[in-house]
C-alpha atoms as a PDB file:
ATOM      1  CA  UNK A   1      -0.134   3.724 -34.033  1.00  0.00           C
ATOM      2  CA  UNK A   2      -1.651   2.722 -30.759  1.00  0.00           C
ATOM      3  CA  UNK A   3      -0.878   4.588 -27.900  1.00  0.00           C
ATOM      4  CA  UNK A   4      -0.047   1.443 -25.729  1.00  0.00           C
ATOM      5  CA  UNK A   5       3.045   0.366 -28.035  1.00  0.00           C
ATOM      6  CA  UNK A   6       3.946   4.237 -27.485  1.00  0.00           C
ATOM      7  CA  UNK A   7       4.203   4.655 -23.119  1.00  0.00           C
ATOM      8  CA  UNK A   8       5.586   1.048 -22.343  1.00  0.00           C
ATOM      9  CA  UNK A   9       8.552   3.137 -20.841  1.00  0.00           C
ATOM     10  CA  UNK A  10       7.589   2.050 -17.240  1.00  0.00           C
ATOM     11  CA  UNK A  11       7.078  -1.638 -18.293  1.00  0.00           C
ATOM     12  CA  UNK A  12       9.859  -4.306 -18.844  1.00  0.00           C
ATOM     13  CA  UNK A  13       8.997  -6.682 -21.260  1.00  0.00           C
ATOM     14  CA  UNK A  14       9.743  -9.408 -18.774  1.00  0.00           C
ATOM     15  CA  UNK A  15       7.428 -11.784 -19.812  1.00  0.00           C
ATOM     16  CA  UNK A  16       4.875 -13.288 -21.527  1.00  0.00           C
ATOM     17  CA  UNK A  17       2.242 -10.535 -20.358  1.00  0.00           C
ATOM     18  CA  UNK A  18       4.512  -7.167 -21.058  1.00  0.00           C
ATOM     19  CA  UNK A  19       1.733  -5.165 -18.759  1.00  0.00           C
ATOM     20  CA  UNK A  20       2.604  -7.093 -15.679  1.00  0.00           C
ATOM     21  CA  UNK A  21       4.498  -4.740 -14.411  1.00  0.00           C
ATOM     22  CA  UNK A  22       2.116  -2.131 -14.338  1.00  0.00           C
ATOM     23  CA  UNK A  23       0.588  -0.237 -11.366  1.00  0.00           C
ATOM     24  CA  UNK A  24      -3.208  -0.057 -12.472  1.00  0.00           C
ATOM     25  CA  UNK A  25      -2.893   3.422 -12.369  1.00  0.00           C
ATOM     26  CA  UNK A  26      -0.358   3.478 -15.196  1.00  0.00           C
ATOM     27  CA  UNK A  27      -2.315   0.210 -16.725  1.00  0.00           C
ATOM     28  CA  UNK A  28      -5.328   2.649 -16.628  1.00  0.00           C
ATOM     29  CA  UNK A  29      -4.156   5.744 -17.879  1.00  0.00           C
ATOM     30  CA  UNK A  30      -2.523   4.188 -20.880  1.00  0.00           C
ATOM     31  CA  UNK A  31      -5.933   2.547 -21.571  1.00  0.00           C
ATOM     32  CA  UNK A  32      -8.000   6.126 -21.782  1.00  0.00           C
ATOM     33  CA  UNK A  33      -4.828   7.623 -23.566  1.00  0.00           C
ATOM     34  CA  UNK A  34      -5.500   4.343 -26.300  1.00  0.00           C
ATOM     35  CA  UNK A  35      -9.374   4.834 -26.412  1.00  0.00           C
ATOM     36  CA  UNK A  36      -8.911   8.803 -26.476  1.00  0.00           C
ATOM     37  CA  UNK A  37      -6.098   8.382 -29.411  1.00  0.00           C
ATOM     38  CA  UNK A  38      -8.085   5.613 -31.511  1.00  0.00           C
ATOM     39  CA  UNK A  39      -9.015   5.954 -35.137  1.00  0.00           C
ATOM     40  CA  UNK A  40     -12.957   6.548 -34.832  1.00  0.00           C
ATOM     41  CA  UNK A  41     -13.297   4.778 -38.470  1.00  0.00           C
ATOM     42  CA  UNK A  42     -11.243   1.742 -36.789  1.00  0.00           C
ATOM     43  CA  UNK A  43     -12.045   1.379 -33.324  1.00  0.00           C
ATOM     44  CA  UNK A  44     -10.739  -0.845 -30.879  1.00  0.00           C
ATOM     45  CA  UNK A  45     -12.618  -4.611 -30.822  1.00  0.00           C
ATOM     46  CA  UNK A  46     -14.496  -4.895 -27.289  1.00  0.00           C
ATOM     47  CA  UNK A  47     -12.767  -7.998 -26.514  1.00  0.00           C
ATOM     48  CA  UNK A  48      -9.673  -5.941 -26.626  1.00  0.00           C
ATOM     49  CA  UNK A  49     -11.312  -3.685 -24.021  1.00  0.00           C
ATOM     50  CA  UNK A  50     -12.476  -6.719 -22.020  1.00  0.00           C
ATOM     51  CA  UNK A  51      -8.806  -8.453 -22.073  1.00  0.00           C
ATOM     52  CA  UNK A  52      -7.344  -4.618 -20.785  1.00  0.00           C
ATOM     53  CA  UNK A  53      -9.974  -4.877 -17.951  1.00  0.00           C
ATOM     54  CA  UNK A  54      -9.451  -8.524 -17.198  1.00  0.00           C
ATOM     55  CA  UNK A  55      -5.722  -7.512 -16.847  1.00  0.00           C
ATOM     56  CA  UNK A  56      -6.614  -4.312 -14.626  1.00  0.00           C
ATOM     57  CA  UNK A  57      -8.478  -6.638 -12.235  1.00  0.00           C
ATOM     58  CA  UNK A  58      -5.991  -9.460 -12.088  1.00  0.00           C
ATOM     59  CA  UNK A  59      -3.358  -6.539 -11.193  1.00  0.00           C
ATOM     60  CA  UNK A  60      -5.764  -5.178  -8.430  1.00  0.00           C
ATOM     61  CA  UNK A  61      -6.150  -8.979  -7.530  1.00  0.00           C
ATOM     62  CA  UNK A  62      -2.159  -9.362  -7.171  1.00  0.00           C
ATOM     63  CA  UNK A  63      -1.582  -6.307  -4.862  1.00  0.00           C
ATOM     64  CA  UNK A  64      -4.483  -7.631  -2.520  1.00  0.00           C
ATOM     65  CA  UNK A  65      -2.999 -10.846  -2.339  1.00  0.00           C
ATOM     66  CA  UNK A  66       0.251  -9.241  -1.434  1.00  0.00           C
ATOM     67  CA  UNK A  67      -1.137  -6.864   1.230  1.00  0.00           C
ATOM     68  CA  UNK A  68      -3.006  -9.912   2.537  1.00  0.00           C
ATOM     69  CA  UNK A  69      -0.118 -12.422   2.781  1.00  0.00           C
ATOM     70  CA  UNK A  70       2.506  -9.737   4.146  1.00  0.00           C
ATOM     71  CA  UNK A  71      -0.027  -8.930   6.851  1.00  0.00           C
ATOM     72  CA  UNK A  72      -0.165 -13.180   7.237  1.00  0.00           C
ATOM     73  CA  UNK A  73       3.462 -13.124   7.745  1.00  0.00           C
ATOM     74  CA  UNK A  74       3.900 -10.623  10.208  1.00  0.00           C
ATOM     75  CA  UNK A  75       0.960 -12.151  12.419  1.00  0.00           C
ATOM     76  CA  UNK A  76       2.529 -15.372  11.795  1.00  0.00           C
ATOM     77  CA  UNK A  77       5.844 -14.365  12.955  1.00  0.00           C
ATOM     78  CA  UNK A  78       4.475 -12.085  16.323  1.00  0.00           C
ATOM     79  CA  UNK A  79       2.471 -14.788  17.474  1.00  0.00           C
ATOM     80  CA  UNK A  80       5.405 -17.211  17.191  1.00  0.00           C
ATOM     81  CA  UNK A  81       7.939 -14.708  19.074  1.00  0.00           C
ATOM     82  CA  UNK A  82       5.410 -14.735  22.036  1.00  0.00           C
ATOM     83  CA  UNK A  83       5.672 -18.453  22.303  1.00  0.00           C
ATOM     84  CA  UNK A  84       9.176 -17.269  23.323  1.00  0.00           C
ATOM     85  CA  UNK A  85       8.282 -15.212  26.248  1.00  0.00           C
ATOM     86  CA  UNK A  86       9.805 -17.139  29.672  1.00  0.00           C
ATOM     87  CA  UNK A  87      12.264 -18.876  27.088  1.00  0.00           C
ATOM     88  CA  UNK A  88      16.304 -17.950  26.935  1.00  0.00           C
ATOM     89  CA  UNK A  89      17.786 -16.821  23.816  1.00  0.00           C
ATOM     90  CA  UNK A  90      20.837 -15.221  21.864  1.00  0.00           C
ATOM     91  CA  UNK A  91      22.008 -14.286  19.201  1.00  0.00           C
ATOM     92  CA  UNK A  92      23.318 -11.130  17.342  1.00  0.00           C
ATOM     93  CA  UNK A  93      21.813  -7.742  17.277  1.00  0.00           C
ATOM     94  CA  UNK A  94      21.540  -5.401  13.745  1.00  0.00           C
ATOM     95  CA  UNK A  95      24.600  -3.653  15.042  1.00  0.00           C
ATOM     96  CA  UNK A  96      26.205  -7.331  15.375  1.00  0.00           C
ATOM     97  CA  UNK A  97      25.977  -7.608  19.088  1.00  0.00           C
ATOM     98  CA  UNK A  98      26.511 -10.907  20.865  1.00  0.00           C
ATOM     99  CA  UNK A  99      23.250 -10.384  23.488  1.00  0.00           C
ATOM    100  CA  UNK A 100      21.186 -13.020  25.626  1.00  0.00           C
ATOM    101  CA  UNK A 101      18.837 -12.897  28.233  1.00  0.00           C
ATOM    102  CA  UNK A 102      15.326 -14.623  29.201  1.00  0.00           C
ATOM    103  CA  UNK A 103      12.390 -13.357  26.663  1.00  0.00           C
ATOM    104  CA  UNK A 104      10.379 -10.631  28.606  1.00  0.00           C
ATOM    105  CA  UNK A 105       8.187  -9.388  26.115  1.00  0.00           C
ATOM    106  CA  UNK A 106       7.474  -8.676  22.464  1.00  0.00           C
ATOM    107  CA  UNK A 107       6.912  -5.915  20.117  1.00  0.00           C
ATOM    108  CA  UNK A 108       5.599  -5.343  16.907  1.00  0.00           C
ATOM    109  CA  UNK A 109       8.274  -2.908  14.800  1.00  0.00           C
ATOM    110  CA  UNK A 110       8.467  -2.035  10.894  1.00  0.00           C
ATOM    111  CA  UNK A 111      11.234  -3.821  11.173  1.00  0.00           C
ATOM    112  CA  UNK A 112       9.335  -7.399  12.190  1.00  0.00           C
ATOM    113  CA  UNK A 113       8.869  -9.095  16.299  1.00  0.00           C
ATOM    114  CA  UNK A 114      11.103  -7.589  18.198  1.00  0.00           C
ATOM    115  CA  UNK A 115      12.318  -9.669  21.893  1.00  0.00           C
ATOM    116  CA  UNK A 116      12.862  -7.609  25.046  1.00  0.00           C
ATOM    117  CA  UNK A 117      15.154  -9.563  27.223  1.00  0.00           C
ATOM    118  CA  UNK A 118      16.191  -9.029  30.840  1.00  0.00           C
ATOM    119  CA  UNK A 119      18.951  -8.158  29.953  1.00  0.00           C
ATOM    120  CA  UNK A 120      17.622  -5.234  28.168  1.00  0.00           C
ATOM    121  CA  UNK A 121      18.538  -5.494  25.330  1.00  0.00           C
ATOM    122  CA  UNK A 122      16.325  -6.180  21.782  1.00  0.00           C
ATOM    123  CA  UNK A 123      16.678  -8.834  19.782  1.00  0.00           C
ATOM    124  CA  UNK A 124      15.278  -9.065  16.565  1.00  0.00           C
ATOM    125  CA  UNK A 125      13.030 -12.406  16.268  1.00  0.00           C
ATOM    126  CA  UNK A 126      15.335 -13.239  13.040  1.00  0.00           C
ATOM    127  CA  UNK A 127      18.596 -12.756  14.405  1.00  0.00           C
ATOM    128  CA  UNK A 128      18.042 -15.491  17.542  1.00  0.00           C
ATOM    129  CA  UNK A 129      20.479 -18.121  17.412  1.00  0.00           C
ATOM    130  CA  UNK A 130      19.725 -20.457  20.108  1.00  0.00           C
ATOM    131  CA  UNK A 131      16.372 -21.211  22.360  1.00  0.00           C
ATOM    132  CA  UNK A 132      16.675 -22.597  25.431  1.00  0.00           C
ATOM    133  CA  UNK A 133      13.957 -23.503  28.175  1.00  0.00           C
ATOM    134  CA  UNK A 134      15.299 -22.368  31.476  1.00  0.00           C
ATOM    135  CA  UNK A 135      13.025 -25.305  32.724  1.00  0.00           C
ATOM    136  CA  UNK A 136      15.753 -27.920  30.881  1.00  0.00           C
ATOM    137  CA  UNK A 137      18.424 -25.965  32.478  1.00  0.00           C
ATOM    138  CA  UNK A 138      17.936 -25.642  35.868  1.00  0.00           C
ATOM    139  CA  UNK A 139      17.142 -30.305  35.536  1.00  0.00           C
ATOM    140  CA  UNK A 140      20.196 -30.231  33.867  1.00  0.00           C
ATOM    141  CA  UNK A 141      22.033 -28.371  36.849  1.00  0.00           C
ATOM    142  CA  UNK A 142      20.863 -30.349  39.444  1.00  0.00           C
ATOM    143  CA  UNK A 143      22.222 -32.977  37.627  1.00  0.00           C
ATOM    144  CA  UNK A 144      25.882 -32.558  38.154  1.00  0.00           C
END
C-alpha cells in the first residue's frame, strides 16, 4: 500500500487535487516516506515523481503569490490612508467609539493603516465612515 493513501490525515479531500491542502513540508515528507516505503521490484513510474514535484512547486508558487499580494494590499491601503492626511473623518473605533478629528498622520500596524487625528484619537483606516475636505467646509460656511 502506498504510503501517500496512508498520512492524508492533514489533507481534506476538498477537491479535485486532494494534496492542495498541503504545506510542502508535509507534501514533501510524505513523498520520501512513499519512495523510502516502495516495493523495489515495483517502483514508482517517474512521471509519478514528476507530477509530485510539479505539485510541490505549484504549492511553493501559491504561498509566494499570497505573500506577494498581502504585501500589495497593505501598500495599497497605507498609501491610500495618506491621501487622507489634512482631510476630516469619523467613524467608530475597535472598542465602538464614535471619534472624529482632521487626519494628522498615519501608521502602519498588524492590524492595517492606522489615522492619528487631532483629536487624538486612532482610527482604523476600515472603520472611517465619512471624509470630508475641510476646504468644502469652511466655502460652505461662508455661505450662510
Amino acid at each position: 500500500m502506498s504510503a501517500i493513501s496512508n498520512n492524508t490525515t492533514g489533507a481534506p479531500a476538498n477537491s479535485a487535487n486532494p494534496y492542495s491542502a498541503l504545506t510542502s513540508g508535509q507534501f514533501l515528507e510524505i513523498m520520501i516516506t512513499e519512495l523510502a516505503n516502495q516495493d523495489p521490484l515495483s517502483p514508482s513510474e517517474s512521471k509519478d515523481l514528476l507530477n509530485q514535484i510539479a505539485t510541490i512547486r505549484s504549492i511553493e508558487s501559491d504561498l509566494s503569490l499570497k505573500t506577494s499580494l498581502e504585501s500589495l494590499v497593505k501598500q495599497n491601503e497605507l498609501s491610500s490612508a495618506g491621501g487622507l492626511v489634512g482631510k476630516y473623518v469619523n467613524g467608530l473605533t475597535t472598542t465602538g467609539l464614535r471619534v472624529e478629528g482632521i487626519v494628522m498622520s498615519v501608521k502602519s500596524t498588524r492590524e492595517g493603516a492606522q489615522l492619528n487625528l487631532s483629536t487624538g484619537y486612532t482610527l482604523p483606516f476600515t472603520r472611517i465612515e465619512d471624509i470630508i475636505d475641510p476646504a468644502f467646509l469652511s466655502q460652505v460656511g461662508g455661505a450662510q
